[in-house]
PDB file of N, CA and C in Angstrom:
ATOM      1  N   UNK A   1     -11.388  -8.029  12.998  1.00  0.00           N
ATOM      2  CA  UNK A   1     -10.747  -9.205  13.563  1.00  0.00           C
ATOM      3  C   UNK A   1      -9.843  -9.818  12.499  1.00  0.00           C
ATOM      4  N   UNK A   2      -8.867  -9.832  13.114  1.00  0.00           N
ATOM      5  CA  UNK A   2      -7.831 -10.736  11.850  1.00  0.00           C
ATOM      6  C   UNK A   2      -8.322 -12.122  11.675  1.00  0.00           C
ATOM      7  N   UNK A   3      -7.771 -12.740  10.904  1.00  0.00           N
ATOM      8  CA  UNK A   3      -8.302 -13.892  10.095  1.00  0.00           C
ATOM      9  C   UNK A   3      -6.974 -15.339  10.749  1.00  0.00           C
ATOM     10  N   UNK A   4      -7.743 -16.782  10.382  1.00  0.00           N
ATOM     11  CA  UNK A   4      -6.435 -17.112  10.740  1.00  0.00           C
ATOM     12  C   UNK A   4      -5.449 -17.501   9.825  1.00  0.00           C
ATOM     13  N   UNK A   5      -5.453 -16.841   8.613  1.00  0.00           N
ATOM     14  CA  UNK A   5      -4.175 -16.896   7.928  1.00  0.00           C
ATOM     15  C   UNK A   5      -3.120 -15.723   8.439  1.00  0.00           C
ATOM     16  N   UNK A   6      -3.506 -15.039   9.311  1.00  0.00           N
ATOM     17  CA  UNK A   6      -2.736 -13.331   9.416  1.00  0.00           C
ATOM     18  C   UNK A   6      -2.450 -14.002  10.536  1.00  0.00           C
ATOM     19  N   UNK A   7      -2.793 -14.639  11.575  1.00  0.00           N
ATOM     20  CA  UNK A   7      -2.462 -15.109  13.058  1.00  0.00           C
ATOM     21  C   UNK A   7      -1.460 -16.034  12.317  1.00  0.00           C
ATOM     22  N   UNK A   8      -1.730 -17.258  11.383  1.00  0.00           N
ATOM     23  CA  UNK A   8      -0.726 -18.272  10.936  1.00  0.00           C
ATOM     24  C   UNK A   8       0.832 -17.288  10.037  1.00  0.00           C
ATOM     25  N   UNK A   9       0.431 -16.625   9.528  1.00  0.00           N
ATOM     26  CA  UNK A   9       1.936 -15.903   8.929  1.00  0.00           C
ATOM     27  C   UNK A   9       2.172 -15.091  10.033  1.00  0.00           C
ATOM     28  N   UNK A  10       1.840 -14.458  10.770  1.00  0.00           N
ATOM     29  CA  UNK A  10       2.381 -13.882  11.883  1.00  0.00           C
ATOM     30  C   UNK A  10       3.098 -14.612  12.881  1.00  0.00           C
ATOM     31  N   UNK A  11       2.525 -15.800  13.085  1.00  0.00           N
ATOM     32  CA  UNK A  11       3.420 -16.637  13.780  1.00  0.00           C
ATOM     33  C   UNK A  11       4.657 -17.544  13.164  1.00  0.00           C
ATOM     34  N   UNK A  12       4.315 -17.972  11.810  1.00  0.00           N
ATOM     35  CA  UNK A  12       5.293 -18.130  11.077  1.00  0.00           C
ATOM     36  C   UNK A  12       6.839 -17.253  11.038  1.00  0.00           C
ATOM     37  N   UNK A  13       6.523 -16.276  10.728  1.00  0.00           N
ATOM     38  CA  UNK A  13       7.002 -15.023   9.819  1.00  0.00           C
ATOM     39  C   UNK A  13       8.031 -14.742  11.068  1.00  0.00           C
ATOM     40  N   UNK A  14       7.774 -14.776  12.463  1.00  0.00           N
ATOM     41  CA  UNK A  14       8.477 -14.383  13.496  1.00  0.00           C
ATOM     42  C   UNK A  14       8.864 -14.958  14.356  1.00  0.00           C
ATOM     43  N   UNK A  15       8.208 -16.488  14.367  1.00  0.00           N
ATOM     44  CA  UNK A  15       8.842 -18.021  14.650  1.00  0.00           C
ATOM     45  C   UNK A  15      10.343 -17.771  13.486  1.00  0.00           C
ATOM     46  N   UNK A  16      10.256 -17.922  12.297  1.00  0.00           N
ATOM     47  CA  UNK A  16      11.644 -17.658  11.576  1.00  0.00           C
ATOM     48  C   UNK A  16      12.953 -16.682  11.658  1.00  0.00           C
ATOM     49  N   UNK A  17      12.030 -15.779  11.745  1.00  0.00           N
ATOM     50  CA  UNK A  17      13.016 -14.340  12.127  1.00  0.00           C
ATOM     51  C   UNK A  17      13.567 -14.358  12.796  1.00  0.00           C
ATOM     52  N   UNK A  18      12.417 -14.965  14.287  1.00  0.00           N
ATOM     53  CA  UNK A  18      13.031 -14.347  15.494  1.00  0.00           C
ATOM     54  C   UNK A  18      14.766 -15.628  15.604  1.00  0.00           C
ATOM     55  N   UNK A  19      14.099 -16.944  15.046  1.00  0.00           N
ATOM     56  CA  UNK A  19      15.169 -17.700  15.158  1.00  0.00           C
ATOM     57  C   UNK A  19      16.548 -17.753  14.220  1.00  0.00           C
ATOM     58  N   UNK A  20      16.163 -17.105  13.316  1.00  0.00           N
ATOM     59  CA  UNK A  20      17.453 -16.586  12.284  1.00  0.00           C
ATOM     60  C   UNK A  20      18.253 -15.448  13.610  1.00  0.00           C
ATOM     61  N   UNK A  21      17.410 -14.409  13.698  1.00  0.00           N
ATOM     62  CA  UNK A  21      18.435 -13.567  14.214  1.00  0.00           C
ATOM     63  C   UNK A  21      19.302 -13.910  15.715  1.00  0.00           C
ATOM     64  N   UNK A  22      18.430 -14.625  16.574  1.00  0.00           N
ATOM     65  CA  UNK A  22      18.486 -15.002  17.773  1.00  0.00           C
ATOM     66  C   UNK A  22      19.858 -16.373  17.753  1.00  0.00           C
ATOM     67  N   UNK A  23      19.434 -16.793  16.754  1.00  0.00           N
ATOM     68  CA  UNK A  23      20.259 -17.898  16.306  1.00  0.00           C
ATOM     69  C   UNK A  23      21.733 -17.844  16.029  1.00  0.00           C
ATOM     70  N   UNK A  24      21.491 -16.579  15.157  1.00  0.00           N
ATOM     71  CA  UNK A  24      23.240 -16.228  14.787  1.00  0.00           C
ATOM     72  C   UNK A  24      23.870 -15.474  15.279  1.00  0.00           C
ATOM     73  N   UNK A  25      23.287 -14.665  16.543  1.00  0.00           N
ATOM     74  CA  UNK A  25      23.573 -13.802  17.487  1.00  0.00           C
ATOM     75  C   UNK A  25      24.216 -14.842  18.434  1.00  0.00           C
ATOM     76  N   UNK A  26      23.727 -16.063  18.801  1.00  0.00           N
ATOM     77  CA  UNK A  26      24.031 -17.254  19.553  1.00  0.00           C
ATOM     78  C   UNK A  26      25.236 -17.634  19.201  1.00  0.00           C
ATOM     79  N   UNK A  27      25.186 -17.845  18.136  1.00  0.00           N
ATOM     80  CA  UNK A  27      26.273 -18.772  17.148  1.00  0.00           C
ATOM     81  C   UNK A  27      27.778 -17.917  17.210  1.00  0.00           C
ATOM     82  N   UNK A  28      27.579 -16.687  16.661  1.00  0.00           N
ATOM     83  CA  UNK A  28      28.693 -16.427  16.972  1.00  0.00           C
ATOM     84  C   UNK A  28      29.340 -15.784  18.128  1.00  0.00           C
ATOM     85  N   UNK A  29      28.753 -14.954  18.963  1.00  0.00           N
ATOM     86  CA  UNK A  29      29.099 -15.281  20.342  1.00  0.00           C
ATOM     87  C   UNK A  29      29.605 -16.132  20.974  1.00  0.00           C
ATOM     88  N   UNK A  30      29.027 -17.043  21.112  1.00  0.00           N
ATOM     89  CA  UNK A  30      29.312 -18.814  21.380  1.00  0.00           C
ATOM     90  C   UNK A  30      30.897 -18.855  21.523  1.00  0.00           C
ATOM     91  N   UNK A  31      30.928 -18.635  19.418  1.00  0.00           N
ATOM     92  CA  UNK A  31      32.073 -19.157  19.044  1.00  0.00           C
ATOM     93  C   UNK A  31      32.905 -17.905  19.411  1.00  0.00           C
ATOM     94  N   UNK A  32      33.028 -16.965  20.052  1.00  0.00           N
ATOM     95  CA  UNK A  32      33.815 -15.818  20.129  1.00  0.00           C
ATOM     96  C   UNK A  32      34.245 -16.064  21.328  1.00  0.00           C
ATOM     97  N   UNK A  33      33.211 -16.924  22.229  1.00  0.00           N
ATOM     98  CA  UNK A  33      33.477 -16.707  23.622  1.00  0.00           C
ATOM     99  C   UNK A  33      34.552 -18.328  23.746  1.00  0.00           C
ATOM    100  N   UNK A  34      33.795 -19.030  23.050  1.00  0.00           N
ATOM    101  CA  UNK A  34      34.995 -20.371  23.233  1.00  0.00           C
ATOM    102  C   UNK A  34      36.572 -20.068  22.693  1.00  0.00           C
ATOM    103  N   UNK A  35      36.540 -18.941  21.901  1.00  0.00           N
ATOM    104  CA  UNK A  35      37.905 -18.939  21.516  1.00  0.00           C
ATOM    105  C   UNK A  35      38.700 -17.869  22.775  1.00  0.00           C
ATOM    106  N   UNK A  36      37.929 -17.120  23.532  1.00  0.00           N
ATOM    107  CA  UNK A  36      38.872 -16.782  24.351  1.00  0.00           C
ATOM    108  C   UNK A  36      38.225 -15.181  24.435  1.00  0.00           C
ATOM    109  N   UNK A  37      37.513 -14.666  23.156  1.00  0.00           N
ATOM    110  CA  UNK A  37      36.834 -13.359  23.277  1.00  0.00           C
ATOM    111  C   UNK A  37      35.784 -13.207  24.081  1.00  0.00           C
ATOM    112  N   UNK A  38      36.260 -12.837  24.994  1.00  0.00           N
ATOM    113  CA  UNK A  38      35.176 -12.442  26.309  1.00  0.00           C
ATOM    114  C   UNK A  38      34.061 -11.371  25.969  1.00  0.00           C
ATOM    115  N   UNK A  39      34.414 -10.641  24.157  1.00  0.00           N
ATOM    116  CA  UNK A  39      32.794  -9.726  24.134  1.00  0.00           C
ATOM    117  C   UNK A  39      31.663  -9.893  23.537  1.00  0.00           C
ATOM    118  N   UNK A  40      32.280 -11.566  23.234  1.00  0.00           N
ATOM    119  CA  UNK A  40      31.227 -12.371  22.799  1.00  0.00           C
ATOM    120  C   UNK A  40      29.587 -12.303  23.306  1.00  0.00           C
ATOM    121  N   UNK A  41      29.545 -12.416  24.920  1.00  0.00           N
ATOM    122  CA  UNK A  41      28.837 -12.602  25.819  1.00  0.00           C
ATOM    123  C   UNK A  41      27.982 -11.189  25.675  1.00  0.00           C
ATOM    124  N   UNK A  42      28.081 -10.280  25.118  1.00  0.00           N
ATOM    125  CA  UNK A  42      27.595  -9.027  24.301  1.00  0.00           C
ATOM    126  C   UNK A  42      26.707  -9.712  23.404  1.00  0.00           C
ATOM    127  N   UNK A  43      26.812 -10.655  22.848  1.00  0.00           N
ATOM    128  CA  UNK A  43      25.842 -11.047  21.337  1.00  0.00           C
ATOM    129  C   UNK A  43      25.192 -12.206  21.843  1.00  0.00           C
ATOM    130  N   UNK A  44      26.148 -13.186  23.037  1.00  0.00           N
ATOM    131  CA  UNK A  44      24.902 -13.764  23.455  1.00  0.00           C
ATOM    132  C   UNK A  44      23.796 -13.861  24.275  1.00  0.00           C
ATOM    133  N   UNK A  45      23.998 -12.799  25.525  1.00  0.00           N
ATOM    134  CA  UNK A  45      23.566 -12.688  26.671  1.00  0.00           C
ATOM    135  C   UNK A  45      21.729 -12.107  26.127  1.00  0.00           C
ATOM    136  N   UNK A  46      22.131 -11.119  25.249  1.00  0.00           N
ATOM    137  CA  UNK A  46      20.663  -9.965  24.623  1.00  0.00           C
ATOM    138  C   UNK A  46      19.814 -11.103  22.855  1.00  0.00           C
ATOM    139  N   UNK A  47      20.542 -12.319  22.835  1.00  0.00           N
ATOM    140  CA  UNK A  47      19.912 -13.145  21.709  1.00  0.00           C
ATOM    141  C   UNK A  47      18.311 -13.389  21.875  1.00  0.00           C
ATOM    142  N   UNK A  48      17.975 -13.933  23.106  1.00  0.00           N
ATOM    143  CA  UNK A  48      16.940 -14.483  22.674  1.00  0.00           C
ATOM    144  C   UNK A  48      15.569 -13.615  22.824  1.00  0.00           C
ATOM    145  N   UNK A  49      16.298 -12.442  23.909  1.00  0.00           N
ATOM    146  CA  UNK A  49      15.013 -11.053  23.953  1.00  0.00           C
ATOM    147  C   UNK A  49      15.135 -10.295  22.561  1.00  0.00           C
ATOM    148  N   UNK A  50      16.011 -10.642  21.927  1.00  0.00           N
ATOM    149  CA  UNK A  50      16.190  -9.693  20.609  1.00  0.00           C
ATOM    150  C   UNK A  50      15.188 -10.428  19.399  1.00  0.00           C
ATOM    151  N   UNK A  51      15.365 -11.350  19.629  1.00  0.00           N
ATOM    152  CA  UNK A  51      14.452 -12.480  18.654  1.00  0.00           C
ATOM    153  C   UNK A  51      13.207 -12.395  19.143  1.00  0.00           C
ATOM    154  N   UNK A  52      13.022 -11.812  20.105  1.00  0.00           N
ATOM    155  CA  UNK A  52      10.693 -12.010  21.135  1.00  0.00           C
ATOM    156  C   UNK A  52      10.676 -10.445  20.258  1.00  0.00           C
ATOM    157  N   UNK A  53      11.748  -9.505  20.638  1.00  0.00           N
ATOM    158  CA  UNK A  53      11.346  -8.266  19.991  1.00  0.00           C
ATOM    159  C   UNK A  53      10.671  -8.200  18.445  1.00  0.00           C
ATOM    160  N   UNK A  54      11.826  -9.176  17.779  1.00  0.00           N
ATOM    161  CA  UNK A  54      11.629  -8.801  16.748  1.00  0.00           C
ATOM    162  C   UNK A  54      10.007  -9.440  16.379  1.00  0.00           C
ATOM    163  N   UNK A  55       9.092 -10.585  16.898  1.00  0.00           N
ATOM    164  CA  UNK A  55       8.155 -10.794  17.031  1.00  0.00           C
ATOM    165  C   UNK A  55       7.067  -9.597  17.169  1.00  0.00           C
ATOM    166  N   UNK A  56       7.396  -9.155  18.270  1.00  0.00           N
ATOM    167  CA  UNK A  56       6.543  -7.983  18.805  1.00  0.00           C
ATOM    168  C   UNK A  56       6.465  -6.727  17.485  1.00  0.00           C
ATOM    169  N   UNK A  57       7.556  -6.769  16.946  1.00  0.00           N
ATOM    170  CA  UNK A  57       7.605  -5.556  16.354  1.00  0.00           C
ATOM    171  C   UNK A  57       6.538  -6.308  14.872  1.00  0.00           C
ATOM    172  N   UNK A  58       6.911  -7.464  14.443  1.00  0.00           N
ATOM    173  CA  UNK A  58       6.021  -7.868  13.490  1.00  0.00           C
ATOM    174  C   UNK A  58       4.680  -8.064  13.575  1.00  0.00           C
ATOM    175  N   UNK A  59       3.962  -8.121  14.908  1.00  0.00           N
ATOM    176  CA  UNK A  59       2.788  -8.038  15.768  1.00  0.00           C
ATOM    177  C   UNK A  59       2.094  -6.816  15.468  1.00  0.00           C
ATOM    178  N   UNK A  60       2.712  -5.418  15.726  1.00  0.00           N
ATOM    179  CA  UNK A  60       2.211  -4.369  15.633  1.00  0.00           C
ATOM    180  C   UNK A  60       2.085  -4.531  14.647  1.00  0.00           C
ATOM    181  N   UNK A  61       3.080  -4.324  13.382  1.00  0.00           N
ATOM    182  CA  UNK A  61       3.068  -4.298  12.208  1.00  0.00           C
ATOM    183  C   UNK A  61       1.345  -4.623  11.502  1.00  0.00           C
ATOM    184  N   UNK A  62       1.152  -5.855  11.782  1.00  0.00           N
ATOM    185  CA  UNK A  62       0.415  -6.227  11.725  1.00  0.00           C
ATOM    186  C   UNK A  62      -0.960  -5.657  11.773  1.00  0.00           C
ATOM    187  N   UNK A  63      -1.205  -5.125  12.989  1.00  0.00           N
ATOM    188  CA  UNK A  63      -1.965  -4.826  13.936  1.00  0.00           C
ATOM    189  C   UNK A  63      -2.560  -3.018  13.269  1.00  0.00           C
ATOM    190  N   UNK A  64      -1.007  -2.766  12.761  1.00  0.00           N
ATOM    191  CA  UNK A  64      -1.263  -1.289  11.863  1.00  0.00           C
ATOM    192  C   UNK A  64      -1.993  -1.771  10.648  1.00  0.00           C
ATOM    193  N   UNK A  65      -1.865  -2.541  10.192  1.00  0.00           N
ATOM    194  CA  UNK A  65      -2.163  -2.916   8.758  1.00  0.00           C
ATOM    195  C   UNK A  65      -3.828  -3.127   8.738  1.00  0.00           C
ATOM    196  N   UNK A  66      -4.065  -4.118   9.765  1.00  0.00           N
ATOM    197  CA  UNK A  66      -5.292  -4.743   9.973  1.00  0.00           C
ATOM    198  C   UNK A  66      -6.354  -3.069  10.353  1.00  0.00           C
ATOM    199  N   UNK A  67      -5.875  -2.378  11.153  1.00  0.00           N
ATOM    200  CA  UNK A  67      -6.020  -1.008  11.265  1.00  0.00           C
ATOM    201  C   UNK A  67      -6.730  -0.280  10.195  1.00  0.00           C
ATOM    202  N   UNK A  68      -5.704   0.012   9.335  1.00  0.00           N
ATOM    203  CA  UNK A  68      -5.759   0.903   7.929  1.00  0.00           C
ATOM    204  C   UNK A  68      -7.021   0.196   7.207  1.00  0.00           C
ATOM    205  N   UNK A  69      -7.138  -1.415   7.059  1.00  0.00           N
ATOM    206  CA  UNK A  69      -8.097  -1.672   6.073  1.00  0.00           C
ATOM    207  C   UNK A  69      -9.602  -1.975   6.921  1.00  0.00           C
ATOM    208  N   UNK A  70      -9.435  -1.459   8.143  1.00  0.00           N
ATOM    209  CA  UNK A  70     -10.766  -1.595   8.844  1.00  0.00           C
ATOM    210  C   UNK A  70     -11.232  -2.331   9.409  1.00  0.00           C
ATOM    211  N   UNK A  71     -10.265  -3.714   9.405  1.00  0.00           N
ATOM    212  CA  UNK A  71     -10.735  -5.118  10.184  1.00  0.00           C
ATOM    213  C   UNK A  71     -10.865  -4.960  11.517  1.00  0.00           C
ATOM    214  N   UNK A  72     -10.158  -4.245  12.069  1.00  0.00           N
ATOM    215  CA  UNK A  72     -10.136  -3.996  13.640  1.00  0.00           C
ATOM    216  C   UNK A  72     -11.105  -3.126  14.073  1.00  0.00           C
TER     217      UNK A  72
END
């Protein structure tokens, strides 16, 4: 069983990520699409499932780790 420091940096760790990447995927899209670049909507439409992914993928991660040293 994981511990709750591994549940607290896991949620940390991909609360941040996911909003860095999700964030600037937003951001400039946004700004691509207000200026008139219509392929903006390419970077913003897939932002915020790209940011849950990147969660998920730090989840497993996890989940391998906890694995290897036997907690699970």
């Amino acid at each position: 069983m994981g511990t709750r420091e591994d549940i607290l940096v896991l949620g940390l760790t991909a609360g941040v990520m996911g909003s860095l990447v999700g964030g600037l995927m937003l951001a400039i899209g946004l700004g691509m699409v207000a200026q008139g670049v219509h392929l903006g909507w390419v970077l913003v439409i897939p932002a915020a499932p790209i940011a849950g992914v990147i969660g998920k993928w730090l989840a497993g991660r996890l989940v391998r780790r906890l694995q290897a040293e036997g907690r699970i």
